[in-house]
N, C-alpha and C. Protein backbone atom coordinates (compact mmCIF):
# COMPACT_ATOMS: atom_id res chain seq x y z
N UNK A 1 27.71 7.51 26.23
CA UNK A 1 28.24 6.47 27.08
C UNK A 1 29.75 6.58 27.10
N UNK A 2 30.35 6.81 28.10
CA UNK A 2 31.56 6.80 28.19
C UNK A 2 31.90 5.79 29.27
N UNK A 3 32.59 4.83 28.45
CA UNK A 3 33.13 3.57 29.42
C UNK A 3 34.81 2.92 28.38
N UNK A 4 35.80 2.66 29.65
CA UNK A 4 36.89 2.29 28.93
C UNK A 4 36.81 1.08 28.54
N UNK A 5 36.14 0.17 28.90
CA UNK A 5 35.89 -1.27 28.93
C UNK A 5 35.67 -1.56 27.30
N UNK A 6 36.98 -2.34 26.62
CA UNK A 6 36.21 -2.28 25.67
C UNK A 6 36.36 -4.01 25.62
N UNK A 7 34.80 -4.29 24.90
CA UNK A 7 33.87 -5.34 24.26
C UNK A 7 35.27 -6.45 24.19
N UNK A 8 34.93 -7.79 24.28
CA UNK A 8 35.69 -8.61 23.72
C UNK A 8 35.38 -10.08 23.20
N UNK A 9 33.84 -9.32 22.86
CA UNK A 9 32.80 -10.76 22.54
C UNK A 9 31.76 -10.31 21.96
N UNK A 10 31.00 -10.77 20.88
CA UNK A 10 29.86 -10.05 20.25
C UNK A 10 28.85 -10.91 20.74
N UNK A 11 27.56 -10.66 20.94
CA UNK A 11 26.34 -11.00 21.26
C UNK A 11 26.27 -12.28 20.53
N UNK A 12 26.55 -12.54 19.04
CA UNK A 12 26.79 -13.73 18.38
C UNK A 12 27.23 -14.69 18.41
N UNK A 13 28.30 -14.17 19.26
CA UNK A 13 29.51 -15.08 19.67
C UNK A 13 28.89 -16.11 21.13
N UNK A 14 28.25 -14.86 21.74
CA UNK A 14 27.55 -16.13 23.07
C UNK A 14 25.93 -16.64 22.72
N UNK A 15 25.42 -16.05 21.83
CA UNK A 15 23.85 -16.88 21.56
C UNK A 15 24.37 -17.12 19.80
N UNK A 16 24.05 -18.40 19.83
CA UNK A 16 24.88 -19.37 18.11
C UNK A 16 23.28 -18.72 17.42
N UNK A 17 23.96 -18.55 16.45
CA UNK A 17 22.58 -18.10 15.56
C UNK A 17 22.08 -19.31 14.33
N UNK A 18 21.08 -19.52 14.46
CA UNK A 18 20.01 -20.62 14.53
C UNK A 18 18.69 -20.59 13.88
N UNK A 19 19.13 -19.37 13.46
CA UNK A 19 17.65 -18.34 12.40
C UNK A 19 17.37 -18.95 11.24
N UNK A 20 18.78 -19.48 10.21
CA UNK A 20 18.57 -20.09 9.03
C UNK A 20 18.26 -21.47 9.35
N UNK A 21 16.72 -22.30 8.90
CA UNK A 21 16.72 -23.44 9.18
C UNK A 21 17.38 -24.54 7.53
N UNK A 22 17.89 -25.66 8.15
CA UNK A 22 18.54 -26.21 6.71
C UNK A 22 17.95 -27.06 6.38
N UNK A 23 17.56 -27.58 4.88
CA UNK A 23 16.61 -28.75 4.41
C UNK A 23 15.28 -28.22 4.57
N UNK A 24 14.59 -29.79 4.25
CA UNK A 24 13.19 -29.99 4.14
C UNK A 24 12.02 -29.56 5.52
N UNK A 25 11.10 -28.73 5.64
CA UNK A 25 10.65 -28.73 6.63
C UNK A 25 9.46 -30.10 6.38
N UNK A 26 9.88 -30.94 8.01
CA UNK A 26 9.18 -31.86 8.27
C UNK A 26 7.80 -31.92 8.92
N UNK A 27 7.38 -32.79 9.06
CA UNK A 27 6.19 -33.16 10.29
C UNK A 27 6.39 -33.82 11.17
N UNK A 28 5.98 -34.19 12.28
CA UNK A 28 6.90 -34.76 13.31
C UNK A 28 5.89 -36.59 12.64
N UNK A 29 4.33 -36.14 12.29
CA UNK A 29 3.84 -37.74 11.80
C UNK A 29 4.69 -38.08 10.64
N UNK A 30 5.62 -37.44 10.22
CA UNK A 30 6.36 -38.20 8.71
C UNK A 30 7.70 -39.17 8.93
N UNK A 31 7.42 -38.13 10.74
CA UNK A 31 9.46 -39.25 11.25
C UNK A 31 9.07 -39.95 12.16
N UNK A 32 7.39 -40.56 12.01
CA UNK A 32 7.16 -41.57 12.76
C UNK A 32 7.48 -43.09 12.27
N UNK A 33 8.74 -43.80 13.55
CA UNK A 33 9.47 -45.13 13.07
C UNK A 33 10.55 -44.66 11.91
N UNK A 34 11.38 -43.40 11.97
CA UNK A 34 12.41 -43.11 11.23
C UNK A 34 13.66 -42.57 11.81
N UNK A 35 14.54 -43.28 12.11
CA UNK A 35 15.71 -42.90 12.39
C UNK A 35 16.40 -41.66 12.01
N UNK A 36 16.55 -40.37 12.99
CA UNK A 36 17.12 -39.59 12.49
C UNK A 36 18.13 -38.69 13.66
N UNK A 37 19.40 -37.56 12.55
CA UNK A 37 20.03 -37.18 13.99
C UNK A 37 19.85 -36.20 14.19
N UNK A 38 19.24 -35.73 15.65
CA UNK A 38 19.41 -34.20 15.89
C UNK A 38 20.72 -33.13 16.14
N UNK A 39 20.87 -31.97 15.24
CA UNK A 39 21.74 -31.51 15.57
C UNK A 39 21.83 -30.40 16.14
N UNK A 40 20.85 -29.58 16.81
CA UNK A 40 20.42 -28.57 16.51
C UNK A 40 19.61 -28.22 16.97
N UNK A 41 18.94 -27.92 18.28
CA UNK A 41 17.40 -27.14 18.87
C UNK A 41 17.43 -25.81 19.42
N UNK A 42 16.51 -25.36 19.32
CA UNK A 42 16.04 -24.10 19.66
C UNK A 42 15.11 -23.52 20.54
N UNK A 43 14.55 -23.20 21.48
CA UNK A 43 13.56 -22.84 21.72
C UNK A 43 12.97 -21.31 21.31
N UNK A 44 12.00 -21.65 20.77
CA UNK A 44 11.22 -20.32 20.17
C UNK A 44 9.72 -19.56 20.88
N UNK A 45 9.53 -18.61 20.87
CA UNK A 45 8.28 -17.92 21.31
C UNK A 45 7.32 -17.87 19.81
N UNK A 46 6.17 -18.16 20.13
CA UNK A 46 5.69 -18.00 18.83
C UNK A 46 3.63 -17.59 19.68
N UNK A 47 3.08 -17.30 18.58
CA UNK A 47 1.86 -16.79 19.28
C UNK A 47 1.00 -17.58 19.61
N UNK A 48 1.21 -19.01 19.34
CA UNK A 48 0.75 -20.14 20.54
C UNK A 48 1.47 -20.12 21.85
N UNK A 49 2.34 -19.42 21.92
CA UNK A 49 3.00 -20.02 23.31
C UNK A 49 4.73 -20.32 22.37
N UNK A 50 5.62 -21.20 23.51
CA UNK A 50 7.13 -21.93 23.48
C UNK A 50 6.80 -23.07 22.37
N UNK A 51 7.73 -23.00 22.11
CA UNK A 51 7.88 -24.37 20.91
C UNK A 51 9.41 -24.22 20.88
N UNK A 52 9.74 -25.36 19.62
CA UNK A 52 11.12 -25.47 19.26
C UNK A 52 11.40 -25.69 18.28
N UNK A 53 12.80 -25.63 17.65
CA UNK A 53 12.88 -25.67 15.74
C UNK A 53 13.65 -26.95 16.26
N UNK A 54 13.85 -27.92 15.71
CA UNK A 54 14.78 -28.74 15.87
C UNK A 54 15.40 -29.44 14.41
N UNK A 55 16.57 -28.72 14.50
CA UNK A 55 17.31 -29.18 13.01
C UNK A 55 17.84 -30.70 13.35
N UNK A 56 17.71 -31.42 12.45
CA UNK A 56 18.29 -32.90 12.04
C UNK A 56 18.57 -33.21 10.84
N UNK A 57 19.41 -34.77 10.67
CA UNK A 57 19.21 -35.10 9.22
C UNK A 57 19.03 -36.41 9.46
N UNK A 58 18.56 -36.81 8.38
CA UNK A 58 17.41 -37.86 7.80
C UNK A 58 18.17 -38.22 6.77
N UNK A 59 18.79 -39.44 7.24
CA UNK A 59 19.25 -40.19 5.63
C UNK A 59 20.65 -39.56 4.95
N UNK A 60 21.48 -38.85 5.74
CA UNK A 60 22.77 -37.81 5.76
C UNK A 60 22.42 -36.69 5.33
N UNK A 61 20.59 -36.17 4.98
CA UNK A 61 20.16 -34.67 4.42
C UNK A 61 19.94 -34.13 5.52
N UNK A 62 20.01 -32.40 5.44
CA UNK A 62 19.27 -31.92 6.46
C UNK A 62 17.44 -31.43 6.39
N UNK A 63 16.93 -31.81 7.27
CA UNK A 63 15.62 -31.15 7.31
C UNK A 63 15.58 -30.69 8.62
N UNK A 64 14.10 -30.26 9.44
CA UNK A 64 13.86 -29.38 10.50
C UNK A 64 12.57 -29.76 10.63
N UNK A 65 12.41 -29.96 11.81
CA UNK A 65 10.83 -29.54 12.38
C UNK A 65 10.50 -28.84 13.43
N UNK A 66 9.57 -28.52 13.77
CA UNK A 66 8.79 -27.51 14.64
C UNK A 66 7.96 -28.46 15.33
N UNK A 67 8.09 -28.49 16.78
CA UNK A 67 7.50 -29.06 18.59
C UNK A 67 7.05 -28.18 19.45
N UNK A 68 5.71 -28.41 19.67
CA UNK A 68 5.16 -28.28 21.16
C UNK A 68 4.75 -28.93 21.39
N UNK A 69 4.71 -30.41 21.01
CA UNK A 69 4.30 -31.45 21.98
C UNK A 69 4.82 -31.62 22.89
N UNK A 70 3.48 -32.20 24.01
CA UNK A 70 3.70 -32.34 25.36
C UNK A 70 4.92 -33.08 25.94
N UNK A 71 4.82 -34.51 24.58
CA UNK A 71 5.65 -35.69 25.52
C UNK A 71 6.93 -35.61 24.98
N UNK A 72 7.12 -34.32 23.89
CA UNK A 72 8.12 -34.19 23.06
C UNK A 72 9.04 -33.40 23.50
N UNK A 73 9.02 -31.87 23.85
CA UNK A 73 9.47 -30.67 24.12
C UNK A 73 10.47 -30.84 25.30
N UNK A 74 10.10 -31.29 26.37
CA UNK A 74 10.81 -31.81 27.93
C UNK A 74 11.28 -32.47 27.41
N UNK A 75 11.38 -33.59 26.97
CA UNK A 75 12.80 -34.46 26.71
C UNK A 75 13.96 -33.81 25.74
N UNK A 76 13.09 -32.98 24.82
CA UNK A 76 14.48 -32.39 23.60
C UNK A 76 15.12 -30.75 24.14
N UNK A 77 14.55 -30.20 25.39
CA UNK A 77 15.17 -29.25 26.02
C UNK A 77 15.94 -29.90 26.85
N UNK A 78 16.02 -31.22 27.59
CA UNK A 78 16.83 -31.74 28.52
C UNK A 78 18.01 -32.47 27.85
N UNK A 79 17.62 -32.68 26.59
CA UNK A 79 19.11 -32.72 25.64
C UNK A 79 19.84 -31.74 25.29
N UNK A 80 19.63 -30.73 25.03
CA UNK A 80 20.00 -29.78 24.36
C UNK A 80 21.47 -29.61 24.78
N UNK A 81 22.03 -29.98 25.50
CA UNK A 81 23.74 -29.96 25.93
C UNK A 81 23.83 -31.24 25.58
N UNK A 82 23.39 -32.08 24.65
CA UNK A 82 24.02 -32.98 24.37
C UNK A 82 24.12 -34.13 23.16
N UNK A 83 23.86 -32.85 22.42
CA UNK A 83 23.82 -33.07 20.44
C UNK A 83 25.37 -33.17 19.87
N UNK A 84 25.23 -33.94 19.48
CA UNK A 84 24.58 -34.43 18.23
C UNK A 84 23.78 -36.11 18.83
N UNK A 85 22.28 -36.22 18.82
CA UNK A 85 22.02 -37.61 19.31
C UNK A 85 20.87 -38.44 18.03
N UNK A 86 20.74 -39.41 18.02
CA UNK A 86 20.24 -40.32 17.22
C UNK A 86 18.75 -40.70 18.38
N UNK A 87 17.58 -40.35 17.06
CA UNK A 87 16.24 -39.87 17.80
C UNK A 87 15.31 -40.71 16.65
N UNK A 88 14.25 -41.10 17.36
CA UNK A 88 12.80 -41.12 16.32
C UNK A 88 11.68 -40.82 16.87
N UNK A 89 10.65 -40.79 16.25
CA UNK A 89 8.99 -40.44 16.86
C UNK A 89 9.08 -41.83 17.00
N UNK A 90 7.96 -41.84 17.77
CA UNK A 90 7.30 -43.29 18.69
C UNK A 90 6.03 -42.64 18.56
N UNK A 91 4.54 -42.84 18.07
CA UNK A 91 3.39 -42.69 18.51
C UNK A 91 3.28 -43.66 19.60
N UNK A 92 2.45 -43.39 20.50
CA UNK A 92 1.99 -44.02 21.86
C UNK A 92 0.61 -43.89 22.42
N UNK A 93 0.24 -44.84 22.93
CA UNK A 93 -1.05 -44.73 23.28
C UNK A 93 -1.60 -44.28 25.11
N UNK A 94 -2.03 -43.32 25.22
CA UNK A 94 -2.09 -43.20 26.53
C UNK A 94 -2.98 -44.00 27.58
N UNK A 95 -1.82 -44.74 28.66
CA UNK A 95 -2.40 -45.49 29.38
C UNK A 95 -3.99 -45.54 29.79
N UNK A 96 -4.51 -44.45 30.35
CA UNK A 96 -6.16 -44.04 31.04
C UNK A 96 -6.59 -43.57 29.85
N UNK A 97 -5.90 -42.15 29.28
CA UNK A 97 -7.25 -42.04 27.99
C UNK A 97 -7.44 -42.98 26.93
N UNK A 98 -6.33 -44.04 26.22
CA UNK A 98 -6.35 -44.24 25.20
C UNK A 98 -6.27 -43.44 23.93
N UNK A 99 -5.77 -41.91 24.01
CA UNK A 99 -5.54 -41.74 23.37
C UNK A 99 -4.00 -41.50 22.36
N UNK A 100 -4.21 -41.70 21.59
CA UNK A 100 -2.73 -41.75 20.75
C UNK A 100 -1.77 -40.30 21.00
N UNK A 101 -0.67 -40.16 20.98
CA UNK A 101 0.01 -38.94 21.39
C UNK A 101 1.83 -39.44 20.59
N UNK A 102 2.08 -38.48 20.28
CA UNK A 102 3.33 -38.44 19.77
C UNK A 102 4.75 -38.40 20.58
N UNK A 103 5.83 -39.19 20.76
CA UNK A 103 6.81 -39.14 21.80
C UNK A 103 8.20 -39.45 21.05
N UNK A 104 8.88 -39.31 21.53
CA UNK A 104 10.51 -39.12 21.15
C UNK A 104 11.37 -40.27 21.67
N UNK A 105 12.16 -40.77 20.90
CA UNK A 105 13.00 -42.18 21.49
C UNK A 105 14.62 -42.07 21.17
């Protein structure tokens, strides 16, 4: 490869690396009705399909959990430009099925 152009940014420098998760890994039923802040999401490929790591802390510690919930995922990718935010689980009951489902507040 011969090119004069030289580099003035490393690959690192434009995608934040996000690999090391910090703290306790959570459950999303353990931060149900618990105040906590997100600092931190990711979206990941994994062999279910998209998900996300989402680093927070709980109580000024850090922990992390892992999302593909439905009612969860769309709202914490449509934040993602706008962390650091103060979040909890909400279980909810679905209007027609009645069934219970996990959601983000």
């Amino acid at each position: 490869m011969t090119n004069s152009t030289t580099p003035k940014r490393r690959v690192s420098d434009v995608v934040p690396a996000f690999n090391q998760l910090e703290g306790d890994k959570m459950d999303v039923r353990d931060l149900e009705g618990v105040e906590f802040v997100i600092t931190a999401i990711q979206e990941r490929s994994g062999q279910n399909g998209e998900y996300l790591a989402v680093q927070i802390e709980v109580g000024g510690k850090p922990a992390f959990f892992f999302t593909a919930h439905q009612a969860i995922y769309p709202k914490l990718v449509a934040c993602m430009g706008e962390l650091p935010l103060l979040a909890a689980i909400i279980k909810s009951t679905g209007a027609t099925s009645g069934r219970a489902y996990f959601d983000i507040g």
